[in-house]
N, C-alpha and C. Protein backbone atom coordinates (compact mmCIF):
# COMPACT_ATOMS: atom_id res chain seq x y z
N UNK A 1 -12.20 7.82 14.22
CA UNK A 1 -11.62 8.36 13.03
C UNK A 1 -11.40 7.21 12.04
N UNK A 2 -11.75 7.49 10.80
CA UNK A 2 -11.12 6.26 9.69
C UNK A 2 -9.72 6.80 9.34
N UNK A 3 -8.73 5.79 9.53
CA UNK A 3 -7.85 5.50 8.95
C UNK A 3 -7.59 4.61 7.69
N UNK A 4 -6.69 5.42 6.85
CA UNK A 4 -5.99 4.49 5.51
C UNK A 4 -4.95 4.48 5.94
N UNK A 5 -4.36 3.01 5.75
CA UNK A 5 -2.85 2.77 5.88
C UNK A 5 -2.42 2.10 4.18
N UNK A 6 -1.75 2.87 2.88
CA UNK A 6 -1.70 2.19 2.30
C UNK A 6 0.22 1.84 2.51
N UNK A 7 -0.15 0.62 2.01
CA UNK A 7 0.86 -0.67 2.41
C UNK A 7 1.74 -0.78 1.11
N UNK A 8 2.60 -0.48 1.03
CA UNK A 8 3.39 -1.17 -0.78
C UNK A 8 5.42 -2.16 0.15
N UNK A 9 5.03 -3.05 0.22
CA UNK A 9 6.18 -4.04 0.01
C UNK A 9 6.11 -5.35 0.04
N UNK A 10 7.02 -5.74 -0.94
CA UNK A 10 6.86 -7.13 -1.34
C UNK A 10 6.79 -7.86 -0.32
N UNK A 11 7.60 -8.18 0.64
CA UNK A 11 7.31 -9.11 1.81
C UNK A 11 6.59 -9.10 2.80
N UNK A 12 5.22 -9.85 2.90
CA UNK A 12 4.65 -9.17 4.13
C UNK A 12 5.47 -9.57 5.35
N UNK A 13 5.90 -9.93 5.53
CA UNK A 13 7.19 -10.77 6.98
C UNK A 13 8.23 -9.63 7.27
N UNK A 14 8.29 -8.28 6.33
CA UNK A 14 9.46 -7.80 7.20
C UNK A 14 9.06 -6.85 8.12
N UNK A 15 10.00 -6.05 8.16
CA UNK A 15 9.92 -5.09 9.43
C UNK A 15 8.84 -4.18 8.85
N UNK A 16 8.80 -3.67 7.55
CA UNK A 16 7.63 -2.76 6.79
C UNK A 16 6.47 -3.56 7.33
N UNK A 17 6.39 -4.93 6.82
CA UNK A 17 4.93 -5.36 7.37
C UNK A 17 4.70 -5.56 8.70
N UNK A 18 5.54 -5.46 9.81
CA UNK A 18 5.21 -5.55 11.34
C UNK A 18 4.82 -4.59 11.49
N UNK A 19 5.25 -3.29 11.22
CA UNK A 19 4.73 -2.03 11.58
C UNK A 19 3.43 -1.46 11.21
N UNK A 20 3.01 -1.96 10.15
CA UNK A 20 1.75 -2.39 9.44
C UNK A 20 1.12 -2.60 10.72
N UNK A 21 1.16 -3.73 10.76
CA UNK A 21 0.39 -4.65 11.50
C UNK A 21 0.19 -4.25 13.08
N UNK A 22 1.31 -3.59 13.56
CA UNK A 22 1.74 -2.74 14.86
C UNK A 22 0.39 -1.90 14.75
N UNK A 23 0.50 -0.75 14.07
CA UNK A 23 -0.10 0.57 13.83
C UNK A 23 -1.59 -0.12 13.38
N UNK A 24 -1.66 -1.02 12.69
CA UNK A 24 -3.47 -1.64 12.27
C UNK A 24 -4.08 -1.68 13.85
N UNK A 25 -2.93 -2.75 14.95
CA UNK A 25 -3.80 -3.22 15.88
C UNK A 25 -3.82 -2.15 17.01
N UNK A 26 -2.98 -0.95 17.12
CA UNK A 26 -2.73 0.15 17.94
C UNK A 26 -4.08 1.01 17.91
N UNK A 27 -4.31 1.13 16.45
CA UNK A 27 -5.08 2.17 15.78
C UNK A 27 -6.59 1.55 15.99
N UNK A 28 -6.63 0.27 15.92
CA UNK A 28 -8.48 -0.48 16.29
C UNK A 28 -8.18 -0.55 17.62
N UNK A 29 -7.04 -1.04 18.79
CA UNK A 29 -7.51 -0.92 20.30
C UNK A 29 -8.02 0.67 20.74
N UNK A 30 -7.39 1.98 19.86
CA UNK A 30 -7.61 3.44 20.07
C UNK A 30 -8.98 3.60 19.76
N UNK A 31 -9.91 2.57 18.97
CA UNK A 31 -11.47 2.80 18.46
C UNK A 31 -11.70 3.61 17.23
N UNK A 32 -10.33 3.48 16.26
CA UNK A 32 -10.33 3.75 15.00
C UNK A 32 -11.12 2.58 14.02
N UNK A 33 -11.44 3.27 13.05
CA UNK A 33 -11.87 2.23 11.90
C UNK A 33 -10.42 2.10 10.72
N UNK A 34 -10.32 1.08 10.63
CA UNK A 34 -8.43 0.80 9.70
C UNK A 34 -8.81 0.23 8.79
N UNK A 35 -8.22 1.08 7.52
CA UNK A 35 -8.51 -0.24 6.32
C UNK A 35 -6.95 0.00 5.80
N UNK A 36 -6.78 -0.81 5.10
CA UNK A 36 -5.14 -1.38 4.47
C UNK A 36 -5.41 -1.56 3.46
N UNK A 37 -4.62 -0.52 2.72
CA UNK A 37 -4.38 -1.20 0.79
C UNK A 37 -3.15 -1.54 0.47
N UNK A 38 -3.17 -2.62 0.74
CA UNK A 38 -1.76 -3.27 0.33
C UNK A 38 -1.77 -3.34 -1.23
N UNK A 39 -0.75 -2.52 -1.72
CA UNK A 39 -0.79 -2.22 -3.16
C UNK A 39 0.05 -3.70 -3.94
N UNK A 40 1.15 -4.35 -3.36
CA UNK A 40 1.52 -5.58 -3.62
C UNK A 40 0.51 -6.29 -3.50
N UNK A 41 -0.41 -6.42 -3.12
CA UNK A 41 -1.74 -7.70 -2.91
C UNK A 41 -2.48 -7.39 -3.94
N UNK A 42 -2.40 -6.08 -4.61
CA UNK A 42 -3.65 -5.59 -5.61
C UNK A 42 -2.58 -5.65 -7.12
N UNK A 43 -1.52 -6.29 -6.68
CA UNK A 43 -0.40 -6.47 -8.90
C UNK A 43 -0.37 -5.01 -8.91
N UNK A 44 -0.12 -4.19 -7.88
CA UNK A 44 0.49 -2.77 -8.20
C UNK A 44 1.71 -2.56 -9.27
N UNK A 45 1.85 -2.29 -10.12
CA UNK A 45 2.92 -2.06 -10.57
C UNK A 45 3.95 -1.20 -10.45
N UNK A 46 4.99 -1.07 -9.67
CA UNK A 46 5.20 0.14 -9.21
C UNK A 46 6.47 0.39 -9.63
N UNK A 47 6.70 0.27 -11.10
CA UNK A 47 7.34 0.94 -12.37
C UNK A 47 6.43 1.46 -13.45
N UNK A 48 6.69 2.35 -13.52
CA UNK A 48 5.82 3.43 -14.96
C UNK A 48 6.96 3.17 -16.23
N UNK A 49 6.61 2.36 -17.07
CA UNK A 49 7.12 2.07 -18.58
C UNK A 49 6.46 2.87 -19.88
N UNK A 50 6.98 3.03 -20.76
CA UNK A 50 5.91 4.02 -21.71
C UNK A 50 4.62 3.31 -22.07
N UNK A 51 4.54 1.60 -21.66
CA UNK A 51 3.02 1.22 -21.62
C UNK A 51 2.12 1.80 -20.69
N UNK A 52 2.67 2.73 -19.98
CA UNK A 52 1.27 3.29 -19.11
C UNK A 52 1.11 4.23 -19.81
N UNK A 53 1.76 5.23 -20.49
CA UNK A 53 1.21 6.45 -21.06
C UNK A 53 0.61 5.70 -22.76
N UNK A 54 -0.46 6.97 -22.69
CA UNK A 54 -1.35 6.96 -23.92
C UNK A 54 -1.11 7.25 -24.94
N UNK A 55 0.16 8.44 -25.38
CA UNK A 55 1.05 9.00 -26.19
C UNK A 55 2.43 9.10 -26.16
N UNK A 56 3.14 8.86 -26.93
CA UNK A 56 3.93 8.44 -27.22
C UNK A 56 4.67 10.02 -27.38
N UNK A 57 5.79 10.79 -26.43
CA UNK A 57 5.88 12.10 -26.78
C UNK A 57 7.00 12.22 -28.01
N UNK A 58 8.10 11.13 -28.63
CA UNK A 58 8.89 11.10 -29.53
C UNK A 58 7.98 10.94 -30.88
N UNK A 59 6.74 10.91 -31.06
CA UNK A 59 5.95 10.56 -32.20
C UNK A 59 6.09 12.01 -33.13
């Protein structure tokens, strides 16, 4: 089976990222295919400011 694990926290060292890493190596000894999108590794921004929208709805 392919698995997505997507990933969003700043530290890879905490307990969020062990479990990550738990479930990546659980999931390839089971004969899964694992991919990881660590959205912190990709400048996720993960606040929406009115610079993401295109229109402006007070205009």
């Amino acid at each position: 089976m392919n698995v997505l694990i997507v990933y969003a926290h700043p530290e890879p060292g905490s307990f969020n990222g062990a479990m990550k890493d738990l479930a990546v190596a659980t999931l390839i000894d089971e004969g899964h295919q694992v991919k990881v999108s660590d959205l912190y590794a990709m400048n996720f921004k993960a606040v929406a400011d009115r610079d993401d929208f295109l229109l402006d709805s007070r205009t």
